[in-house]
N, C-alpha and C. Protein backbone atom coordinates (compact mmCIF):
# COMPACT_ATOMS: atom_id res chain seq x y z
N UNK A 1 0.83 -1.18 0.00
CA UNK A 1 0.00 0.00 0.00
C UNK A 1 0.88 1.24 0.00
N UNK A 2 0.14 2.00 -0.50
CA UNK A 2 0.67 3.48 -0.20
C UNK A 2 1.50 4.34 0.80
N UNK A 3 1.12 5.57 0.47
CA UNK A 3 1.03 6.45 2.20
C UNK A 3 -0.12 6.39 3.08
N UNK A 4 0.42 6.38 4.30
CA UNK A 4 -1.00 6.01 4.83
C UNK A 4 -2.22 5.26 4.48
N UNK A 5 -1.71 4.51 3.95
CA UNK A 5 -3.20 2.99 3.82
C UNK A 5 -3.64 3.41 2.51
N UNK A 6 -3.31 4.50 1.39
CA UNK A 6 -3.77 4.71 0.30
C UNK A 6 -3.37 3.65 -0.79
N UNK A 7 -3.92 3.72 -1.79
CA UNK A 7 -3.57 2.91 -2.76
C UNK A 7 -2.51 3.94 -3.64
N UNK A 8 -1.29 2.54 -4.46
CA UNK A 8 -0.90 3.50 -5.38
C UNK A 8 -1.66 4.46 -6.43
N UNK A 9 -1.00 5.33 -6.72
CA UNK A 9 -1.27 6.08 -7.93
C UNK A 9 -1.64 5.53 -9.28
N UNK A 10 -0.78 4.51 -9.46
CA UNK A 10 -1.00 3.82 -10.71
C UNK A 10 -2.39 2.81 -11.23
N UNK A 11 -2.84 2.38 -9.49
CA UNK A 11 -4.37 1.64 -9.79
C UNK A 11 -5.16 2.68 -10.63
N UNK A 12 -5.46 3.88 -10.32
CA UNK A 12 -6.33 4.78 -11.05
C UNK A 12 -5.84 4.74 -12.53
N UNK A 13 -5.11 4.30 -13.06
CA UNK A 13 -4.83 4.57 -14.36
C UNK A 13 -4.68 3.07 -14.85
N UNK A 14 -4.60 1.86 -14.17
CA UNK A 14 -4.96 0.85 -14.64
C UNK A 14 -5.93 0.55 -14.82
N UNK A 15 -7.25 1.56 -13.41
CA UNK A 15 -9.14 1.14 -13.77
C UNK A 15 -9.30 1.61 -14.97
N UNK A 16 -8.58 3.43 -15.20
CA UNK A 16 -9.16 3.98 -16.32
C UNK A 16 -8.94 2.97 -17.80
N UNK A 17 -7.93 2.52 -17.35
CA UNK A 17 -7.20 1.78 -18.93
C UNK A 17 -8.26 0.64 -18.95
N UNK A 18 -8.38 -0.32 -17.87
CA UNK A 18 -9.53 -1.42 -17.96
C UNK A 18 -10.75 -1.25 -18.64
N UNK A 19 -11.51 0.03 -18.14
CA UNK A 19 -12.47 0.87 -18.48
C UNK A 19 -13.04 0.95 -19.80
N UNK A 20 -11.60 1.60 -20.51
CA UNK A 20 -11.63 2.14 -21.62
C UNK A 20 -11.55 1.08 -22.30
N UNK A 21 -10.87 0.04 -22.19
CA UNK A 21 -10.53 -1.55 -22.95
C UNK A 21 -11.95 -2.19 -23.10
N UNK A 22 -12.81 -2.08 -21.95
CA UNK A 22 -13.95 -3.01 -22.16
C UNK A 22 -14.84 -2.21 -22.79
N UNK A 23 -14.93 -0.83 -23.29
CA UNK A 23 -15.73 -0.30 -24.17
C UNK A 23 -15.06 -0.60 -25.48
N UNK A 24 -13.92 -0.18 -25.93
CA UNK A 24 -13.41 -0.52 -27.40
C UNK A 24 -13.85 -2.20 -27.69
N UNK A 25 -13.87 -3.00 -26.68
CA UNK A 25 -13.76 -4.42 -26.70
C UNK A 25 -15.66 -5.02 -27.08
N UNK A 26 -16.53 -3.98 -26.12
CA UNK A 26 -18.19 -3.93 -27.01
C UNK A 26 -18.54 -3.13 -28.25
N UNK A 27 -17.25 -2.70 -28.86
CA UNK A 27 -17.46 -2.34 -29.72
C UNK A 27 -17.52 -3.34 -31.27
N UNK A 28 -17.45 -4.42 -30.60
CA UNK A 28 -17.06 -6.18 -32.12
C UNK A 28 -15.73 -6.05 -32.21
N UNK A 29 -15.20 -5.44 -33.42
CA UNK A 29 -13.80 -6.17 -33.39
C UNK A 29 -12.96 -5.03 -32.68
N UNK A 30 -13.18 -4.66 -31.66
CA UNK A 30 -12.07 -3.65 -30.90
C UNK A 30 -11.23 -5.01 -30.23
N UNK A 31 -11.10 -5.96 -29.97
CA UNK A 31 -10.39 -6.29 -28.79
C UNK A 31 -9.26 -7.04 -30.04
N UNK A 32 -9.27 -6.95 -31.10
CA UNK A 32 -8.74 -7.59 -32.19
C UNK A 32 -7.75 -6.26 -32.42
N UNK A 33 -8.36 -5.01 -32.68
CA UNK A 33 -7.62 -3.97 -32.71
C UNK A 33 -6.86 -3.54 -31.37
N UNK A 34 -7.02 -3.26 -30.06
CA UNK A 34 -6.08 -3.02 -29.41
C UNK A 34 -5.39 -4.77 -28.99
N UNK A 35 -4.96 -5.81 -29.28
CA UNK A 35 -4.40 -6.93 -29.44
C UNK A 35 -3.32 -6.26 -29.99
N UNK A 36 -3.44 -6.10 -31.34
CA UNK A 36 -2.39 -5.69 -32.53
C UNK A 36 -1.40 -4.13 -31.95
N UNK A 37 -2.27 -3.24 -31.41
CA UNK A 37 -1.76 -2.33 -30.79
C UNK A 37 -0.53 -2.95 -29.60
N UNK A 38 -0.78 -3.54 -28.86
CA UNK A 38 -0.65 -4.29 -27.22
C UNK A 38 0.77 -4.69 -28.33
N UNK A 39 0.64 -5.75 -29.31
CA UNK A 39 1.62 -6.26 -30.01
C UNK A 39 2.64 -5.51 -30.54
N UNK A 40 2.40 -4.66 -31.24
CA UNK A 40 3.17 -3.51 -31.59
C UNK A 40 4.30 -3.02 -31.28
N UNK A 41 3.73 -2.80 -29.80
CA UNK A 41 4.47 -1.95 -28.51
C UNK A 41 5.42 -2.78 -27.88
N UNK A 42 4.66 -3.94 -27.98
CA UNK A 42 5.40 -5.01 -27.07
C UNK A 42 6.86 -5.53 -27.88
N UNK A 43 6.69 -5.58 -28.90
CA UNK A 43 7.91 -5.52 -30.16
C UNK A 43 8.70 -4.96 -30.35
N UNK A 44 8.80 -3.66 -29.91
CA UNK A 44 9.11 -2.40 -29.93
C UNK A 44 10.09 -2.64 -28.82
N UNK A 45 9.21 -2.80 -27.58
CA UNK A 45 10.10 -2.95 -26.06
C UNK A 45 11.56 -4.09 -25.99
N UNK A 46 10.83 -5.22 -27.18
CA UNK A 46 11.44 -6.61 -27.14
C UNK A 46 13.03 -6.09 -27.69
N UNK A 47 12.54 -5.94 -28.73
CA UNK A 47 13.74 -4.94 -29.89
C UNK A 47 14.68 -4.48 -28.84
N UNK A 48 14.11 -3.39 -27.97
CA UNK A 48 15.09 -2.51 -27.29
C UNK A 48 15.75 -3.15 -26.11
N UNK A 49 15.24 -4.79 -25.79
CA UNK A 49 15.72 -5.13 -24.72
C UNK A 49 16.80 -6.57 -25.31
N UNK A 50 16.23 -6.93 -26.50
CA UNK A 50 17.47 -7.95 -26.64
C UNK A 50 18.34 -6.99 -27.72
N UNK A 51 17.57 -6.89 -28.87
CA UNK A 51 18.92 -6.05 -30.04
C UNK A 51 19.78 -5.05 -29.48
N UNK A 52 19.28 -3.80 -28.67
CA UNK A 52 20.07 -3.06 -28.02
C UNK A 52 20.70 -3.08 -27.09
N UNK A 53 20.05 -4.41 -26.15
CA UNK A 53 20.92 -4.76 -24.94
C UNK A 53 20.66 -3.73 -24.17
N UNK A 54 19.11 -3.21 -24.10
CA UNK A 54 18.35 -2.39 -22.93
C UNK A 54 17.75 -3.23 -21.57
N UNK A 55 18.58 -4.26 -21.52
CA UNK A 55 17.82 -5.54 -20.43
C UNK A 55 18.14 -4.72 -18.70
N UNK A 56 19.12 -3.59 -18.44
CA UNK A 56 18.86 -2.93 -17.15
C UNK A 56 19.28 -1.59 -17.98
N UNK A 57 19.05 -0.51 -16.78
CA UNK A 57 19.11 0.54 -17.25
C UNK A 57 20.67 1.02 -16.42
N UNK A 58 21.51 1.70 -17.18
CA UNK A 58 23.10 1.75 -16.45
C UNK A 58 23.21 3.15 -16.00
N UNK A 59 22.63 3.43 -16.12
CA UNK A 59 22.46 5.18 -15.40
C UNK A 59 21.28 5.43 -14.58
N UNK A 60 21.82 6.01 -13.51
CA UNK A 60 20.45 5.77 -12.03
C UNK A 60 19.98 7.08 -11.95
N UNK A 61 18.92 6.77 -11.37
CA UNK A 61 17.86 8.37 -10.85
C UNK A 61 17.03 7.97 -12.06
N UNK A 62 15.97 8.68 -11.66
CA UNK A 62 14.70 9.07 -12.86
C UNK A 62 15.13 9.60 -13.98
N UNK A 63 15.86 10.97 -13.92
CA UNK A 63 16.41 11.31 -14.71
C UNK A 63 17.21 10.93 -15.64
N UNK A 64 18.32 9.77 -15.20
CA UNK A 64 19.30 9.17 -16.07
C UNK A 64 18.43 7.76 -16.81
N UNK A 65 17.68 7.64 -16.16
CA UNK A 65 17.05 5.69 -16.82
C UNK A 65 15.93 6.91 -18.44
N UNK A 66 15.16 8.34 -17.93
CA UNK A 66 14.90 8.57 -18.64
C UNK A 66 15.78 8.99 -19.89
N UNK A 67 16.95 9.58 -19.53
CA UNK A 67 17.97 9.76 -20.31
C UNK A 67 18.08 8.91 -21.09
N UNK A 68 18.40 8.00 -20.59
CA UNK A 68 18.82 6.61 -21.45
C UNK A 68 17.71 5.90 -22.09
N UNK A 69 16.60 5.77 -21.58
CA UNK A 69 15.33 5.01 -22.62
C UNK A 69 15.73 5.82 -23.72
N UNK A 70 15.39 7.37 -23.75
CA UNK A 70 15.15 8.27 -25.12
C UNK A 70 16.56 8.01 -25.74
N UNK A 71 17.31 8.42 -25.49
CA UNK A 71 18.31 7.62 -26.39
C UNK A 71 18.25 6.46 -26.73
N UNK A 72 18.18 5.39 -26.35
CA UNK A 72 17.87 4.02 -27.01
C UNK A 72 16.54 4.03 -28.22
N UNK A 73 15.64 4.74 -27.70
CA UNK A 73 14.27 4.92 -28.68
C UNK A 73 14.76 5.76 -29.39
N UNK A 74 15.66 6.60 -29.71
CA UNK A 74 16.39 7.56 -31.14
C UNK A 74 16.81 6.69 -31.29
N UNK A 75 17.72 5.55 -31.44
CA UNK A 75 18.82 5.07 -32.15
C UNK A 75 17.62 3.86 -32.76
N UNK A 76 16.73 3.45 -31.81
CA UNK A 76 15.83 2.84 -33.02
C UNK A 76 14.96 3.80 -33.78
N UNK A 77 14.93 4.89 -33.81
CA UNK A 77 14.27 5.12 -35.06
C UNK A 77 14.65 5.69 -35.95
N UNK A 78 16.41 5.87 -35.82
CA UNK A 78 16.56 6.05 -36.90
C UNK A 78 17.43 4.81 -37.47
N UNK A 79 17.29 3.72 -36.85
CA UNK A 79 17.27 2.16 -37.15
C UNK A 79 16.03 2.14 -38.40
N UNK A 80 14.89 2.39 -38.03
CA UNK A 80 13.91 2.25 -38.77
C UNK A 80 13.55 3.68 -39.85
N UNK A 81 14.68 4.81 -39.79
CA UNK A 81 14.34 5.70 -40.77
C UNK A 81 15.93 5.17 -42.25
N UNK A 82 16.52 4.54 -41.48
CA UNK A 82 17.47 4.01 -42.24
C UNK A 82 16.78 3.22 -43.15
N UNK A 83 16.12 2.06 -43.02
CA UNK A 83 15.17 1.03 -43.58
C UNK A 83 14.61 1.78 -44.76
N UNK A 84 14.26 2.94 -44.32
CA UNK A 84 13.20 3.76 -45.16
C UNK A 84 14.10 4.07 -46.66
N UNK A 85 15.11 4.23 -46.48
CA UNK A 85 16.19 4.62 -47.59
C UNK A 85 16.41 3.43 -48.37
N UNK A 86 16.17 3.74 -49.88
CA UNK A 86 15.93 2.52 -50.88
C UNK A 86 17.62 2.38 -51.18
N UNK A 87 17.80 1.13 -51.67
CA UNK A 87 19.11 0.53 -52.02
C UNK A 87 19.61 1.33 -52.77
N UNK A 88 20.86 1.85 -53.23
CA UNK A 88 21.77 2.78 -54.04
C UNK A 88 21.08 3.88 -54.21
N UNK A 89 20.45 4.89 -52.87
CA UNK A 89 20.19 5.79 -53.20
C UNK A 89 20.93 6.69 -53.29
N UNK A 90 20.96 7.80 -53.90
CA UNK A 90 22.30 9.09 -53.91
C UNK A 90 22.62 9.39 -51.98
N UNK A 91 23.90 9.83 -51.51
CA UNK A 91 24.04 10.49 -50.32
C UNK A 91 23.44 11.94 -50.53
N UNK A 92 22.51 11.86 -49.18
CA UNK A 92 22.12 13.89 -48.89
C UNK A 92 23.75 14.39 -48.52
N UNK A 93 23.84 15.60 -49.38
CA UNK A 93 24.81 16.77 -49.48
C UNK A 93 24.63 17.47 -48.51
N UNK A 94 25.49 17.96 -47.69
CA UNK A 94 25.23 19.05 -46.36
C UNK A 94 25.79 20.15 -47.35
């Protein structure tokens, strides 16, 4: 528990998320669409924890683990803006 007998902070944003899941989910194929979403993300995380070797974070405090996620999430995307560049394309000129 909390401070003083409270609950964390984070339950309120797991009801809201529950919440919101079981309406997209009476909507027919919502639970098919946030699946694929859920998947996505989760791919994303996987990527950054085996390819990059993000499995702990090496810089402490809030500040430094945030430091370091966002850098790891730049170097994948421009992992994935590289991709974007077709085979023998010309080099950009500075």
């Amino acid at each position: 528990m909390g401070v003083e007998g409270r609950a964390p902070a984070y339950r309120g944003v797991i009801r809201r998320r529950r919440k919101r899941e079981g309406e997209i989910g009476a909507s027919g194929g919502g639970m098919r669409k946030l699946a694929r979403q859920r998947k996505k993300v989760e791919m994303l995380f996987a990527h950054l924890k085996r390819i990059l070797k993000i499995d702990r974070l090496r810089l402490r405090g809030s500040n430094g683990a945030r430091d370091e996620f966002h850098l790891a999430a730049a170097a994948q995307n421009l992992r994935k803006m590289a991709k974007l560049i077709p085979p023998g394309a010309p080099a950009l000129s500075t």
